[in-house]
Protein backbone atom coordinates (compact mmCIF):
# COMPACT_ATOMS: atom_id res chain seq x y z
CA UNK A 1 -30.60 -88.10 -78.65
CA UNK A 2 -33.35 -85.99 -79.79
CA UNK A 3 -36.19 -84.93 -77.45
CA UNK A 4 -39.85 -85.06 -77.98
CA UNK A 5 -42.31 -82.64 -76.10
CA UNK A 6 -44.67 -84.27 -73.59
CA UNK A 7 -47.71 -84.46 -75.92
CA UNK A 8 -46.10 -86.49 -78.41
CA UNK A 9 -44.71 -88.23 -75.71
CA UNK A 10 -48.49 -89.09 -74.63
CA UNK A 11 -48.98 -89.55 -78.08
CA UNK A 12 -46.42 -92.56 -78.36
CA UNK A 13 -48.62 -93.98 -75.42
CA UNK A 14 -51.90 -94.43 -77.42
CA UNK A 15 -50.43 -95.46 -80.43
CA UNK A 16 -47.80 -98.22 -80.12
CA UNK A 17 -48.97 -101.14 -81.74
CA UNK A 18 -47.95 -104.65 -80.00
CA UNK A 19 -45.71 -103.79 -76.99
CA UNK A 20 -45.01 -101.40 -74.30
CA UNK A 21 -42.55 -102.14 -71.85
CA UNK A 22 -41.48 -99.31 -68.39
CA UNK A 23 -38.94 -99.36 -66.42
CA UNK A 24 -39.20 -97.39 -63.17
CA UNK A 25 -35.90 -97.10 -61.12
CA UNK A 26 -36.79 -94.48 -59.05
CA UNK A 27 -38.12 -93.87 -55.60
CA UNK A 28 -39.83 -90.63 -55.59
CA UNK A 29 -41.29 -88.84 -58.69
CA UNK A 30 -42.71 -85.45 -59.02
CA UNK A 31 -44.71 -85.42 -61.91
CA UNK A 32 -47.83 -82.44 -61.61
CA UNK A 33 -50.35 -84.37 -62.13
CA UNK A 34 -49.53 -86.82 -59.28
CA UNK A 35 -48.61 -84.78 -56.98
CA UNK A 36 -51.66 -83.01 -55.61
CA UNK A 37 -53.20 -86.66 -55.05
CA UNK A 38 -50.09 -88.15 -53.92
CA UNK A 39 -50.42 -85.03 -50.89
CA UNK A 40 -54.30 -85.95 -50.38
CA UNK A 41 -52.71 -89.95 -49.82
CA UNK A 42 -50.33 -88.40 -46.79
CA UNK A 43 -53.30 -86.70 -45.03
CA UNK A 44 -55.55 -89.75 -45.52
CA UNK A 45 -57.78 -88.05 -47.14
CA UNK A 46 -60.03 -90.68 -50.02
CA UNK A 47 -59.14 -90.34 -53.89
CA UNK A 48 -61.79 -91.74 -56.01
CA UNK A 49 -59.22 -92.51 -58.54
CA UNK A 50 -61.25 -90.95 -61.36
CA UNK A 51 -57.69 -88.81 -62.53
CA UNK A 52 -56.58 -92.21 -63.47
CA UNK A 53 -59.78 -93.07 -65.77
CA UNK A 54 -58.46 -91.90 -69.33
CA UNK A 55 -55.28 -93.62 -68.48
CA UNK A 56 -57.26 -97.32 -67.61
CA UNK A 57 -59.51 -96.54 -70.55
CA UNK A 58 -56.58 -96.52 -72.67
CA UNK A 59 -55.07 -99.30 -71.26
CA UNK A 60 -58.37 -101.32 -71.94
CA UNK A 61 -58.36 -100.67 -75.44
CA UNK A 62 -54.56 -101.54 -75.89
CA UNK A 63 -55.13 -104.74 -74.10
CA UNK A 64 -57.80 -105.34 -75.84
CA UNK A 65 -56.67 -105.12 -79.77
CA UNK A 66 -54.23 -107.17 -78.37
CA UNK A 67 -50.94 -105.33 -77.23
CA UNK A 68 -49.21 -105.46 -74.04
CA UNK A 69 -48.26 -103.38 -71.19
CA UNK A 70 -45.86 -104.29 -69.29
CA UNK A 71 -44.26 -102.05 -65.98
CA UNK A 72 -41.37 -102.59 -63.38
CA UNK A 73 -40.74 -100.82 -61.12
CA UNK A 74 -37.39 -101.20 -58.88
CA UNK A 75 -37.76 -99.87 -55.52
CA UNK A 76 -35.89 -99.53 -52.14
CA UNK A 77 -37.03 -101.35 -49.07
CA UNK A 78 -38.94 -100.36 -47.09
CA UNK A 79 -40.53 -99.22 -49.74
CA UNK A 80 -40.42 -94.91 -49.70
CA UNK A 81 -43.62 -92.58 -49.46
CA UNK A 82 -43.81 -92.20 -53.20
CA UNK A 83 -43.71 -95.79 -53.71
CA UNK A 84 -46.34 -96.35 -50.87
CA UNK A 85 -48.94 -94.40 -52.55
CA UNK A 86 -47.90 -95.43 -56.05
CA UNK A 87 -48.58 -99.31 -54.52
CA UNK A 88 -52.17 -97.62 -53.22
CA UNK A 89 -53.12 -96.59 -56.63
CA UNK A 90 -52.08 -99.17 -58.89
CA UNK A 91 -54.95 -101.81 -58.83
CA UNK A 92 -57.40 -100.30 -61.20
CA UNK A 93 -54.22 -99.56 -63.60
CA UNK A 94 -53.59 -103.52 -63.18
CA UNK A 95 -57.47 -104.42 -63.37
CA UNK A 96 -57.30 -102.32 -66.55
CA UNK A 97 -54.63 -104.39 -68.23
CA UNK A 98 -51.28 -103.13 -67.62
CA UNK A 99 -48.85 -106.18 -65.84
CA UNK A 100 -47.47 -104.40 -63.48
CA UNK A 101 -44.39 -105.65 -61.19
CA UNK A 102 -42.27 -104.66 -57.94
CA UNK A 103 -38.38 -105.62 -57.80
CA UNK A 104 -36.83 -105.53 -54.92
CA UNK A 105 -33.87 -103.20 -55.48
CA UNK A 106 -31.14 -106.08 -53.43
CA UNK A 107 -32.33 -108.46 -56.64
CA UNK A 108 -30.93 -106.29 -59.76
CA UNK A 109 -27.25 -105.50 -57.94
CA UNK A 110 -25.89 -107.78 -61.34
CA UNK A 111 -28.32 -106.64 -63.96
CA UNK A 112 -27.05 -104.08 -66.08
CA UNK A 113 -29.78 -101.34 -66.18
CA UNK A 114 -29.81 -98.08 -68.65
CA UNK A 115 -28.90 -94.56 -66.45
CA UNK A 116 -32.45 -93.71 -67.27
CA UNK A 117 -36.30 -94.31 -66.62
CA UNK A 118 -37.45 -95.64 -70.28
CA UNK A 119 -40.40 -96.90 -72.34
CA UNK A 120 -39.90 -99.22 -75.30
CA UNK A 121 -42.17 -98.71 -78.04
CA UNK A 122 -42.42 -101.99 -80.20
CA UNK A 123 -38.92 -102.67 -79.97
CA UNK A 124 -38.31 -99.78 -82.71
CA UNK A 125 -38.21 -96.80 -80.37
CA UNK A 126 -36.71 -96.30 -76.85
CA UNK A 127 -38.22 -93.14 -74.61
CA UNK A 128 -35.61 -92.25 -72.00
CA UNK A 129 -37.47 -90.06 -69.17
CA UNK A 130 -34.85 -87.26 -67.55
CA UNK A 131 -35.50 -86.33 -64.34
CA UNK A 132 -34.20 -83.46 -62.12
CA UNK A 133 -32.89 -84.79 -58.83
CA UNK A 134 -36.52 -83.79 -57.26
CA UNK A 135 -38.08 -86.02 -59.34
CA UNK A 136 -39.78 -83.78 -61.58
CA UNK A 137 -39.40 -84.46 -65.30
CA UNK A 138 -36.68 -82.55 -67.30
CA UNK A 139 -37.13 -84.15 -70.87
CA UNK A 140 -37.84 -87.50 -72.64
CA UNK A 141 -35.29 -88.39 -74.95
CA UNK A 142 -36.09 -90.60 -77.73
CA UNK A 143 -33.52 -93.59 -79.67
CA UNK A 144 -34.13 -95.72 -82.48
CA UNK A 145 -30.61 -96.74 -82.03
CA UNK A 146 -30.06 -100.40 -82.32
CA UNK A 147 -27.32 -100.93 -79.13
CA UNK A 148 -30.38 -98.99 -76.98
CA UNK A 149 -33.23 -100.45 -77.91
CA UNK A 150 -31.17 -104.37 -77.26
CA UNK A 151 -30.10 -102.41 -74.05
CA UNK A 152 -33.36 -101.96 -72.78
CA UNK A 153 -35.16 -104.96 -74.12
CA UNK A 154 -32.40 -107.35 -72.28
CA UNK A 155 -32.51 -104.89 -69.25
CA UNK A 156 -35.87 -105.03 -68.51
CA UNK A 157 -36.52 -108.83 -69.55
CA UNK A 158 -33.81 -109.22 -66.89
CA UNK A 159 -35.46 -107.50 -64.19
CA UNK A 160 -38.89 -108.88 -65.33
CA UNK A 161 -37.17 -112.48 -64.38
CA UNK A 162 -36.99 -111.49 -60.66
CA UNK A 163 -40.10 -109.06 -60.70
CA UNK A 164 -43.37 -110.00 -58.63
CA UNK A 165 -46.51 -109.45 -60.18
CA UNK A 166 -48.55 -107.02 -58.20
CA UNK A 167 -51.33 -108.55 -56.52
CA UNK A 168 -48.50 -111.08 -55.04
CA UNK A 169 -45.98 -107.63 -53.69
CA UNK A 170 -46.24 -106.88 -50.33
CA UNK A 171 -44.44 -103.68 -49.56
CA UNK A 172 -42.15 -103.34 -46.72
């Protein structure tokens, strides 16, 4: 699969056209920007959210030419630190436009899932997001392979099925 660099990968982000659908399997993440926040979170110290305006603002203008955002995210219960904080933050991502759900990880043992994060792009291209065992990102491998891109649309319409919206998650 080839691999894209992380600004075209933000790229991709701003410029699909009807449809972008995330599937989260993880527990923890690592990614740089989130972690110095993510640490502020486990002192209790207050975020303003403002490192999350550019990302709302572009939500808001997908949402509002019309596309969709969609997110799950699969997590372990209770729910782990990462996923805590990532529940803390997520309202003004949801107020901005992006539908974003919580699956209970006991509710997708039957549902085939790809071995990867991914994002797919209009149905035409599927973003697989490496990660080392830490969490951190390795790569984001990219597929306009017809198997992958049915892969992930039936895999994440399945886990969609059983998702709950945010606003109605309560973590554990």
């Amino acid at each position: 699969m080839p691999s894209i660099s992380e600004s075209e990968f933000a790229g991709l982000l701003q410029t699909f056209t009807r449809e972008s659908l995330h599937l989260e399997t993880r527990d923890a993440y690592g990614t740089e920007t989130e972690l110095p926040y993510m640490a502020k979170w486990s002192r209790g110290e207050p975020d303003d959210l403002a490192w999350l305006a550019d990302w709302c603002a572009t939500l808001r203008a997908h949402t509002a030419r019309g596309a969709t955002v969609r997110r799950a995210r699969i997590v372990s219960e209770p729910l782990s630190a990462y996923q805590r904080w990532s529940h803390s933050i997520a309202q003004p991502m949801v107020d901005a436009g992006e539908d974003i759900r919580w699956v209970p990880r006991r509710l997708v043992s039957s549902i085939g899932i790809p071995g990867n994060d991914f994002y797919l792009l209009d149905d035409h291209l599927a973003v697989f997001l490496i990660y080392t065992g830490d969490g951190l990102n390795a790569s984001f491998e990219t597929s306009t392979d017809p198997a992958d891109l049915s892969l992930c649309r039936s895999a994440f319409e399945a886990v969609w099925k059983v998702a709950v919206p945010h606003r109605e998650y309560q973590p554990v």
